[in-house]
C-alpha atoms as a PDB file:
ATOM      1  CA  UNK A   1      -1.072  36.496-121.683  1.00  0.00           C
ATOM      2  CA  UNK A   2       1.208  38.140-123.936  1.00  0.00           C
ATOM      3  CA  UNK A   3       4.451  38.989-122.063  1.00  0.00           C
ATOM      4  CA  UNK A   4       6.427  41.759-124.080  1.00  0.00           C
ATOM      5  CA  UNK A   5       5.704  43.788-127.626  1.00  0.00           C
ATOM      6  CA  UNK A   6       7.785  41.329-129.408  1.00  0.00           C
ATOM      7  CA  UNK A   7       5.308  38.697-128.805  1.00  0.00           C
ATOM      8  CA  UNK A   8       2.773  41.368-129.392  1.00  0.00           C
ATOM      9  CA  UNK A   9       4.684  42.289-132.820  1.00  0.00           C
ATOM     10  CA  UNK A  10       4.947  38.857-133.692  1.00  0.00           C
ATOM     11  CA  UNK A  11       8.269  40.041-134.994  1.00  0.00           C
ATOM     12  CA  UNK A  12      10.648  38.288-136.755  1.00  0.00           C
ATOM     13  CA  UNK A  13      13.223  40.183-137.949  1.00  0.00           C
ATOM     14  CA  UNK A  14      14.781  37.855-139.988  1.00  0.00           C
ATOM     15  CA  UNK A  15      12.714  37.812-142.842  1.00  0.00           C
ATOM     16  CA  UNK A  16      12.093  41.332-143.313  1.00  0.00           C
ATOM     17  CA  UNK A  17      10.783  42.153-146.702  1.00  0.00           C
ATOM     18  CA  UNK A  18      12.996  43.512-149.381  1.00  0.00           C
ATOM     19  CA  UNK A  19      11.332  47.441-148.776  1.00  0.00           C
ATOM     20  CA  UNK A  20      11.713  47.943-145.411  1.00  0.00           C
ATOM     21  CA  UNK A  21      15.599  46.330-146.125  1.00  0.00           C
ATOM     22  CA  UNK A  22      16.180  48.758-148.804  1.00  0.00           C
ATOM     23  CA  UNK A  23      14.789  51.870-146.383  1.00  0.00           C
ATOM     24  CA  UNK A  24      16.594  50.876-143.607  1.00  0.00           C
ATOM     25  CA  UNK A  25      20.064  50.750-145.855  1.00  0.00           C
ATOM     26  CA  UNK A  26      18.960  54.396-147.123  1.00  0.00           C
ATOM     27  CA  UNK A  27      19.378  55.743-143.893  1.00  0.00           C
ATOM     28  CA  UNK A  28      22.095  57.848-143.883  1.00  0.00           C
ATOM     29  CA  UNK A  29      23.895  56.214-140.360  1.00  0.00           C
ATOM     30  CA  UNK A  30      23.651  52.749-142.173  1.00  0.00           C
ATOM     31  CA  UNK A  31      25.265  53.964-144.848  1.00  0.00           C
ATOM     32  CA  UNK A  32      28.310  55.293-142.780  1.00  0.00           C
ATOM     33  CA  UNK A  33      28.135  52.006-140.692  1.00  0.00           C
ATOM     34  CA  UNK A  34      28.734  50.273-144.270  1.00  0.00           C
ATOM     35  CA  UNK A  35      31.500  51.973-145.240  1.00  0.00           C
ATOM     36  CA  UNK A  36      33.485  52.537-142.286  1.00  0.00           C
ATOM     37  CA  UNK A  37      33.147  48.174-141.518  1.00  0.00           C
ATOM     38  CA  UNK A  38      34.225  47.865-145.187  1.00  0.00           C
ATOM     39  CA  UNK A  39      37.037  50.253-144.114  1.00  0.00           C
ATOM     40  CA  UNK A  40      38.061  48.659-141.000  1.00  0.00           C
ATOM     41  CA  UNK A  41      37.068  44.966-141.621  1.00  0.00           C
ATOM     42  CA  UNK A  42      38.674  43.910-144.719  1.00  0.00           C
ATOM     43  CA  UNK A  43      36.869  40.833-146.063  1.00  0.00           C
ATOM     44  CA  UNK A  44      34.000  40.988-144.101  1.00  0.00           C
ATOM     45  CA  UNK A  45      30.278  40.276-145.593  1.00  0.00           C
ATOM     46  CA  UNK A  46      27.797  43.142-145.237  1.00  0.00           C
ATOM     47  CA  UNK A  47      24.838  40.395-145.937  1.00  0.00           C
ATOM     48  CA  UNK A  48      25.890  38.483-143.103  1.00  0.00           C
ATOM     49  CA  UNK A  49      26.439  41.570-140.988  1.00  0.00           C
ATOM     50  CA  UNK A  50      23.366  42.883-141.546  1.00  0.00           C
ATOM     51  CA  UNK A  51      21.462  39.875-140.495  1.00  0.00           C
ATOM     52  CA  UNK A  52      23.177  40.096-137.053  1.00  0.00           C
ATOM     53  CA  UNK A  53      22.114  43.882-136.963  1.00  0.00           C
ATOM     54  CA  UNK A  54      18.181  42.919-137.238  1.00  0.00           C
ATOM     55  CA  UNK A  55      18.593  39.770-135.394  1.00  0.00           C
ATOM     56  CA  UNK A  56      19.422  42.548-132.313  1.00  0.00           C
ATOM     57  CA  UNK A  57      17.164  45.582-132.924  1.00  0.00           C
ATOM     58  CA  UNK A  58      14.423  42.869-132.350  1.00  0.00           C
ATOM     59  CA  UNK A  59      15.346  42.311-129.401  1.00  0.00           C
ATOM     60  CA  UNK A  60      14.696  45.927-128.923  1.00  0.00           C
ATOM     61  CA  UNK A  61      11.256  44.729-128.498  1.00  0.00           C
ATOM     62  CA  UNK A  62      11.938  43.132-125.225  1.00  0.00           C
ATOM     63  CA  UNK A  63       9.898  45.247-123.426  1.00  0.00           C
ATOM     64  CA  UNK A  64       7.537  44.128-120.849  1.00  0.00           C
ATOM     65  CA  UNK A  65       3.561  45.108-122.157  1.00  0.00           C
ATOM     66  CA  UNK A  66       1.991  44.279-118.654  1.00  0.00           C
ATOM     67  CA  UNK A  67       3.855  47.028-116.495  1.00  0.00           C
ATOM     68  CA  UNK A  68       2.449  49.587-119.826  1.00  0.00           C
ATOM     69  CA  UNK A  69      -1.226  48.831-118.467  1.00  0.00           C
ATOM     70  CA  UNK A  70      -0.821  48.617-114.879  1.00  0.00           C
ATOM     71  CA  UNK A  71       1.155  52.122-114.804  1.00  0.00           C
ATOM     72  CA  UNK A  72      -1.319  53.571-116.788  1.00  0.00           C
ATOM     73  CA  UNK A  73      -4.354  52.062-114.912  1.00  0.00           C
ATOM     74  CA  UNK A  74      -2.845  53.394-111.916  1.00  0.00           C
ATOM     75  CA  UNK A  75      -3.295  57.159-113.052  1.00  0.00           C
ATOM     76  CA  UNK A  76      -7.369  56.408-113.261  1.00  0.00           C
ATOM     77  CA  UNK A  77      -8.911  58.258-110.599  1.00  0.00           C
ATOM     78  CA  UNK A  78     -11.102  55.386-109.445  1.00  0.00           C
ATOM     79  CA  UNK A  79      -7.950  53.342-109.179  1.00  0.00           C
ATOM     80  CA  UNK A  80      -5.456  55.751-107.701  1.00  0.00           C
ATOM     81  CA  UNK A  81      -8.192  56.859-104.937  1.00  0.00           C
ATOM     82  CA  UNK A  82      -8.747  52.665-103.838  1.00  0.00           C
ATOM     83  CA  UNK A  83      -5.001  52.250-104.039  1.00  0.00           C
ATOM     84  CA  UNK A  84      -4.475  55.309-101.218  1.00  0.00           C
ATOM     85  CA  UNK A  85      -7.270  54.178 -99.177  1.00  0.00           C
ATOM     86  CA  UNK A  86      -5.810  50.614 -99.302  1.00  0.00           C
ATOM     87  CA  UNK A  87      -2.524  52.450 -98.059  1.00  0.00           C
ATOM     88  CA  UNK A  88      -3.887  54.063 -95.577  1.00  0.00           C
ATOM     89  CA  UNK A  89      -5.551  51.082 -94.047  1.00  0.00           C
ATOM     90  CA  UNK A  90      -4.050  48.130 -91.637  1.00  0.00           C
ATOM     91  CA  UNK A  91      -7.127  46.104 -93.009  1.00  0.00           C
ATOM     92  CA  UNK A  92      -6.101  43.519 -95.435  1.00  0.00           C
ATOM     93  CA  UNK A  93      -9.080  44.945 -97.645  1.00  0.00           C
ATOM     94  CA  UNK A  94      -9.803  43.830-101.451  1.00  0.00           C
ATOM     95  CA  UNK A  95     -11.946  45.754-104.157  1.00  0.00           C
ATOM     96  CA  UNK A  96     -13.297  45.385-107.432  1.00  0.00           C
ATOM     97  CA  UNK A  97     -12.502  48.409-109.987  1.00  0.00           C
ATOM     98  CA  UNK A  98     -14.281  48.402-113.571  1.00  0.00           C
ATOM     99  CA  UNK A  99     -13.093  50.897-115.942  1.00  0.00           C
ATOM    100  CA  UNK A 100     -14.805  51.726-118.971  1.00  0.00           C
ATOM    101  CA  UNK A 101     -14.006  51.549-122.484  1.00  0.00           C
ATOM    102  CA  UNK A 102     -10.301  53.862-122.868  1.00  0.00           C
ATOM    103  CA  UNK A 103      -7.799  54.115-124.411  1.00  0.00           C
ATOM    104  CA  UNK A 104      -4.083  53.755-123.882  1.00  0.00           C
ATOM    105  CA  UNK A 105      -0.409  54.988-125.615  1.00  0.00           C
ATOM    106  CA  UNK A 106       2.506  54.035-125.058  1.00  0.00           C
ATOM    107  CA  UNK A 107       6.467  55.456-126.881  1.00  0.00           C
ATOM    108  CA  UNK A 108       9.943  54.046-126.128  1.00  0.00           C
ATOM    109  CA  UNK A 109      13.244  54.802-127.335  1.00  0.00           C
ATOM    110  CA  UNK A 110      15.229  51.747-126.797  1.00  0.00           C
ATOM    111  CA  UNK A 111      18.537  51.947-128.747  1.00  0.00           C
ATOM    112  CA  UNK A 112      21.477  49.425-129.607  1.00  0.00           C
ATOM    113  CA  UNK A 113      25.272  50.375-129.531  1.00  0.00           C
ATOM    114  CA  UNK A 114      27.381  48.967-132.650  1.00  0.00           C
ATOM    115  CA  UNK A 115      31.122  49.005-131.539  1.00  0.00           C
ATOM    116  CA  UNK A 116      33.850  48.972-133.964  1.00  0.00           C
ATOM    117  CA  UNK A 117      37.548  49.134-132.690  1.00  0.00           C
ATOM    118  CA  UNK A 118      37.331  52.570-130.435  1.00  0.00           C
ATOM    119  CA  UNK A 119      34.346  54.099-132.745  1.00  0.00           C
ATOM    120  CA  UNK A 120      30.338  53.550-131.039  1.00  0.00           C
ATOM    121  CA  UNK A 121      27.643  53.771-133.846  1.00  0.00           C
ATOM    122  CA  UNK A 122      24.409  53.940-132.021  1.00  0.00           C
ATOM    123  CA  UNK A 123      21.163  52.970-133.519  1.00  0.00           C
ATOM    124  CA  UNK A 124      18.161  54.860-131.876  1.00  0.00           C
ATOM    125  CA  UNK A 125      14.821  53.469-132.622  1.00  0.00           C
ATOM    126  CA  UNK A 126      11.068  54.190-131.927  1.00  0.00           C
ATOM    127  CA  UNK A 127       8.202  52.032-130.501  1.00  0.00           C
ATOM    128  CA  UNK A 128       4.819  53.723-130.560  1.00  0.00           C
ATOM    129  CA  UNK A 129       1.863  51.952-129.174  1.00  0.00           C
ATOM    130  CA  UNK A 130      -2.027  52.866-128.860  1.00  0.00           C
ATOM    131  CA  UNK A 131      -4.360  49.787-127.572  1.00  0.00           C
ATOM    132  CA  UNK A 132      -8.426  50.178-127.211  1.00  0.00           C
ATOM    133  CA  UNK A 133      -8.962  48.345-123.961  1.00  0.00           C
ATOM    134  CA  UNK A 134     -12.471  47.424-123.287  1.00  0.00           C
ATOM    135  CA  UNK A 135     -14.770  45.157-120.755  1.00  0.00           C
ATOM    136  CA  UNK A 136     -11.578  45.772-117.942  1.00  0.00           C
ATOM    137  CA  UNK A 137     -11.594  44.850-114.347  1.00  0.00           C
ATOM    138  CA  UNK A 138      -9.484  45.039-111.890  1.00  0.00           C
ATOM    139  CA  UNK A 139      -8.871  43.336-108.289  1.00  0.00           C
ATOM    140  CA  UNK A 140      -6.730  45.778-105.529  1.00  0.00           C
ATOM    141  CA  UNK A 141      -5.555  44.679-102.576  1.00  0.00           C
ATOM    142  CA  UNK A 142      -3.046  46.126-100.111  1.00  0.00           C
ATOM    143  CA  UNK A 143      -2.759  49.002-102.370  1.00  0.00           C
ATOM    144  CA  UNK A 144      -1.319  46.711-105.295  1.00  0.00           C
ATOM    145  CA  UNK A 145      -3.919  45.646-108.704  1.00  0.00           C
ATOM    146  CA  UNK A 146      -2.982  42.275-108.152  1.00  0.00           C
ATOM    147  CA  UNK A 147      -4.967  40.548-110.852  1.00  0.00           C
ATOM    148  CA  UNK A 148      -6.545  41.519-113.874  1.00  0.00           C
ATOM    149  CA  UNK A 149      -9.978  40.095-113.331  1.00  0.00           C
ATOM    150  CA  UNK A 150     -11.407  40.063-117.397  1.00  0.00           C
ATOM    151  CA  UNK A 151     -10.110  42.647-120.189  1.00  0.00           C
ATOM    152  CA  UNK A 152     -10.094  42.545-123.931  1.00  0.00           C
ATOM    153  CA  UNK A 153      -7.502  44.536-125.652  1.00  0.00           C
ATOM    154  CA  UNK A 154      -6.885  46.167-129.395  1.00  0.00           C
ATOM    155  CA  UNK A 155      -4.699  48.349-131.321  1.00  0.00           C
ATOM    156  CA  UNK A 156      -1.915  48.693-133.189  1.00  0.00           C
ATOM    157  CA  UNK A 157       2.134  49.565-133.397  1.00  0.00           C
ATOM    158  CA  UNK A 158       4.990  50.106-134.942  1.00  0.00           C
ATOM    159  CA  UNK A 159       8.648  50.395-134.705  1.00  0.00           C
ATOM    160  CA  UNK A 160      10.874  52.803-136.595  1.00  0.00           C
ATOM    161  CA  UNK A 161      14.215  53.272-137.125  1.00  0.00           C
ATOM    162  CA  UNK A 162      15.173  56.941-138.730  1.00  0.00           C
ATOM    163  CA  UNK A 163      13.185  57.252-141.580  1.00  0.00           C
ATOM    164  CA  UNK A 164      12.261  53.185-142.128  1.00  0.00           C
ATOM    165  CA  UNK A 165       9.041  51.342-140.558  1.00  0.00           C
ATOM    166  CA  UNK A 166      10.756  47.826-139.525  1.00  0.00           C
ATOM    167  CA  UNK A 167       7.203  46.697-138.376  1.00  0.00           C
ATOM    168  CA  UNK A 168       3.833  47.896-138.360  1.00  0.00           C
ATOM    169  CA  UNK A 169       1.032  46.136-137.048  1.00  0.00           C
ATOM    170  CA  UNK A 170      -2.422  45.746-135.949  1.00  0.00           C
ATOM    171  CA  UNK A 171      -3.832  43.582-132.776  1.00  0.00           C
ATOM    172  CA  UNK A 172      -7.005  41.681-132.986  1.00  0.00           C
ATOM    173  CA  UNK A 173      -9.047  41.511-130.116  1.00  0.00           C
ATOM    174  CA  UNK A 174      -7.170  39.445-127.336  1.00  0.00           C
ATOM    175  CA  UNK A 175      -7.934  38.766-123.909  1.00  0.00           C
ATOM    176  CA  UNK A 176      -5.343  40.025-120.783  1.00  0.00           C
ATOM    177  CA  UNK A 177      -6.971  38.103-117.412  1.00  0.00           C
ATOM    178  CA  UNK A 178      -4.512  37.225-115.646  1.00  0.00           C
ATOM    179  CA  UNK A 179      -2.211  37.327-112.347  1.00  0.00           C
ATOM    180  CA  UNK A 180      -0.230  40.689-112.267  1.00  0.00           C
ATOM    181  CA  UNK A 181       3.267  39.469-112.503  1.00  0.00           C
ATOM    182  CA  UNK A 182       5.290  41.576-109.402  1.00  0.00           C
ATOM    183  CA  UNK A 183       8.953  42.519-110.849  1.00  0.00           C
ATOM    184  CA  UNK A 184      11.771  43.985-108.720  1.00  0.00           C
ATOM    185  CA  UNK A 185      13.196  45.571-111.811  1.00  0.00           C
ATOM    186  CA  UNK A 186      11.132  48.990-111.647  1.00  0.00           C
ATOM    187  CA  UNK A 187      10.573  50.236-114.988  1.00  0.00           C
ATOM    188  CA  UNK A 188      11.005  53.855-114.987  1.00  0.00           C
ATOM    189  CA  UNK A 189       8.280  55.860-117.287  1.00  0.00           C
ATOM    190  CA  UNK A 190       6.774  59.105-117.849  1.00  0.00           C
ATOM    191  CA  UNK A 191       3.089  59.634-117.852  1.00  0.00           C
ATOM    192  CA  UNK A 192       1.365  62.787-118.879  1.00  0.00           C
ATOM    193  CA  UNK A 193      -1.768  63.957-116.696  1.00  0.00           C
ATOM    194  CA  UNK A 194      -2.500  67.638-116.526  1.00  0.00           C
ATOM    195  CA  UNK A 195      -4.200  66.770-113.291  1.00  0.00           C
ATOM    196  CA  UNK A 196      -1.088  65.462-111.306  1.00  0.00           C
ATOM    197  CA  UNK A 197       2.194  66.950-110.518  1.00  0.00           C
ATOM    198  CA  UNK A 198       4.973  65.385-108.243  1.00  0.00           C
ATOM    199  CA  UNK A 199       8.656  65.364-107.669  1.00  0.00           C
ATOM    200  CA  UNK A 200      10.755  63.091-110.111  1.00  0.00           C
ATOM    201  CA  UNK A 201      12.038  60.264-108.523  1.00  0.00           C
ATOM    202  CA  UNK A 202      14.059  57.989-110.345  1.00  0.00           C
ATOM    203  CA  UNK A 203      12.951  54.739-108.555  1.00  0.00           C
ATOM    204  CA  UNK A 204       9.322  55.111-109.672  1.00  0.00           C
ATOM    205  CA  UNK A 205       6.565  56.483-112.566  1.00  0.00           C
ATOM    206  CA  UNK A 206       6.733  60.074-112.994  1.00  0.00           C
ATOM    207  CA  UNK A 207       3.920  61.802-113.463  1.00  0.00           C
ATOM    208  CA  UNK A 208       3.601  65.154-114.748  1.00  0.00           C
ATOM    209  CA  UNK A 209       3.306  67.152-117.758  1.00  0.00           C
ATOM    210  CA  UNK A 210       5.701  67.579-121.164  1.00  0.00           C
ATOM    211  CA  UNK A 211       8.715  65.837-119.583  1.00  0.00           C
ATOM    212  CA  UNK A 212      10.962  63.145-121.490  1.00  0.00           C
ATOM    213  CA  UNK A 213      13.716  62.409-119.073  1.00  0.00           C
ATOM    214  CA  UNK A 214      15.914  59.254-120.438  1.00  0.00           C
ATOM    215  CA  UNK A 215      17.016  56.638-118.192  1.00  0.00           C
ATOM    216  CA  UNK A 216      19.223  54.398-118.310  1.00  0.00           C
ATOM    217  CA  UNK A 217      16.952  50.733-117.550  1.00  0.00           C
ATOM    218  CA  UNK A 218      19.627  48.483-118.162  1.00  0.00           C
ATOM    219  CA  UNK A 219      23.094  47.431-120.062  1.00  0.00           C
ATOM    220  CA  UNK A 220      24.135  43.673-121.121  1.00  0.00           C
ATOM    221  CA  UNK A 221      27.469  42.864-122.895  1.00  0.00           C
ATOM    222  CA  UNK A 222      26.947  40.334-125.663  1.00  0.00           C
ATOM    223  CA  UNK A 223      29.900  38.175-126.472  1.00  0.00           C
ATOM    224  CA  UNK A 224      28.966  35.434-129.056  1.00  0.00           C
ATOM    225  CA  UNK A 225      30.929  33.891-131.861  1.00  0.00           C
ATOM    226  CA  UNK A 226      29.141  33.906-135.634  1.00  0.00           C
ATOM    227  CA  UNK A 227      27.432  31.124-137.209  1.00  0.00           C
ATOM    228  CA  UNK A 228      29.694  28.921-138.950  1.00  0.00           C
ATOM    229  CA  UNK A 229      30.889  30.287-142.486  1.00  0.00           C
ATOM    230  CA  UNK A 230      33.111  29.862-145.064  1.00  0.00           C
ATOM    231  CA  UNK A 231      36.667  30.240-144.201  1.00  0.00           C
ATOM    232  CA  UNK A 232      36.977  33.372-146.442  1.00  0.00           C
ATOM    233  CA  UNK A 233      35.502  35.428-144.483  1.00  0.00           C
ATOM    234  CA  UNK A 234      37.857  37.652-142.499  1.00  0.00           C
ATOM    235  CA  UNK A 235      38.317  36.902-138.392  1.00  0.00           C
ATOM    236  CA  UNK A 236      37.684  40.425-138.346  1.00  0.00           C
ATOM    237  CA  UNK A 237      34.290  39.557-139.103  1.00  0.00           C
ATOM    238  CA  UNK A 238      34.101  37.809-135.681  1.00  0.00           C
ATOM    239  CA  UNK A 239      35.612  40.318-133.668  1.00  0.00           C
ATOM    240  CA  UNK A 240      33.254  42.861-134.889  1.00  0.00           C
ATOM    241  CA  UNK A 241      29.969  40.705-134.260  1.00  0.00           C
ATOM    242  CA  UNK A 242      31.364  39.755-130.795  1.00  0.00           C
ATOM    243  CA  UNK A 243      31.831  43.772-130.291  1.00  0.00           C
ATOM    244  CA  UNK A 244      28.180  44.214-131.146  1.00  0.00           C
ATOM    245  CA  UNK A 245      26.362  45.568-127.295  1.00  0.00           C
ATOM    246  CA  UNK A 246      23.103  46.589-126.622  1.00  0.00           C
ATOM    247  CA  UNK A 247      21.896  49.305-124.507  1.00  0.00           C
ATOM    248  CA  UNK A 248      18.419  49.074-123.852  1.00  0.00           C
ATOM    249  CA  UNK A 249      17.499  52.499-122.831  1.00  0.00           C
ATOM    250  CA  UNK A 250      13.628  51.999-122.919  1.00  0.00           C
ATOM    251  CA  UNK A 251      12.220  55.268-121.928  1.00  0.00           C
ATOM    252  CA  UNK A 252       7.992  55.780-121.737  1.00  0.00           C
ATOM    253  CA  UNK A 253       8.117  58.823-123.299  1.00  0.00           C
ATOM    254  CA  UNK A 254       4.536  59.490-122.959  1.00  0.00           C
ATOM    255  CA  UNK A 255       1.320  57.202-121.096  1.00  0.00           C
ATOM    256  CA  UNK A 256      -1.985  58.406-121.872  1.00  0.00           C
ATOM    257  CA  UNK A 257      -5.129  57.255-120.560  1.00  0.00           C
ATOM    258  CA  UNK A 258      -8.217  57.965-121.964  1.00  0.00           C
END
């Protein structure tokens, strides 16, 4: 089973095609980002820095895909009703839901932080996501869909950044039976229903309507050194490439279920 939208993407950022290269250095932010390292990093090689910029905003893509279809299979009513009677029960009872043909979106935000000297440039990007899920069945036991018993998914998605399409793609038919991997890391997400209101909590889903709270899912500090290159390239060059963070602020901005 596929286990995040980069896989899904089947991106490879590294050989991007010479249009969505030339959009992305249109944008007005990379532009500044350009200047000022050109500024501050005397010697350095935009080419070089560039590649290190895509190599990171796809791994922007490193979002789980499972959690996106259990969260959203959880708002269907047939689901949601076996899940609280499975609560509410001391039996150790398991049931079979099928779900017709529907229809699932998913947004995220996920952004990376460039750091140069004291100055932060961040670079905010969009994931959009609609899938056509068909033939689905699910097994629920102690209130938990604990396996996905047969489904065949479709779709498409893309990811932006400003005004330039990095990827766009369409998914062929593939299948999604399989265990439902159980994570401690709760991803936090915001699903629209008009039926269903309830407190936000920040330890689980929200559900409610035309909210887009953004949460903070988790920070890493990269430190790595650059590839080997010519010695004229500035040291600068290195110290800017090891300041390069991420900040992986994937927020479900909206979960639809049709």
């Amino acid at each position: 089973m596929i286990n995040n939208l980069q896989a899904l993407y089947k991106a490879d950022f590294k050989h991007l095609s010479e249009t969505v290269i030339r959009d992305l250095e249109a944008t007005e932010e990379i532009q500044q980002l350009r200047r000022d390292i050109k500024k501050q990093v005397p010697g350095s090689n935009w080419t070089l820095i560039r590649l290190e910029l895509l190599i990171e905003l796809e791994k922007l893509l490193d979002i789980k895909f499972q959690p996106i279809l259990i969260e959203s299979w959880k708002t269907h009513q047939d689901v949601s009703r076996e899940i609280a009677a499975q609560e509410q029960s001391d039996d150790d009872v398991r049931a079979i839901v099928n779900l017709e043909e529907h229809e699932i979106r998913s947004s995220h935000s996920p952004s990376l932080n460039i750091t140069i000297g004291e100055s932060i440039y961040p670079m905010r990007t969009f994931i959009g996501i609609t899938l056509q899920l068909s033939d689905v069945s699910l097994l629920i036991q102690q209130g938990k869909i604990t396996k996905i018993l047969s489904g065949t998914v479709k779709g498409k998605g893309f990811m932006q950044y400003q005004n330039a399409t990095l990827i766009e793609k369409d998914f062929l038919d593939f299948d999604i039976t399989g265990k439902v991997i159980n994570d401690d890391t709760t991803t936090v997400a915001t699903m629209t229903d008009d039926a269903f209101t309830q407190p936000i909590e920040t330890d689980k889903p929200q559900i409610g309507s035309n909210t887009e709270p953004s949460t903070v899912l988790a920070s890493e500090s990269l430190s790595q050194s650059a590839p080997q290159r010519p010695t004229s390239v500035s040291s600068n060059m290195l110290q800017f490439i090891i300041g390069i963070s991420i900040a992986l602020i994937a927020v479900y901005l909206f979960w639809q279920f049709k």
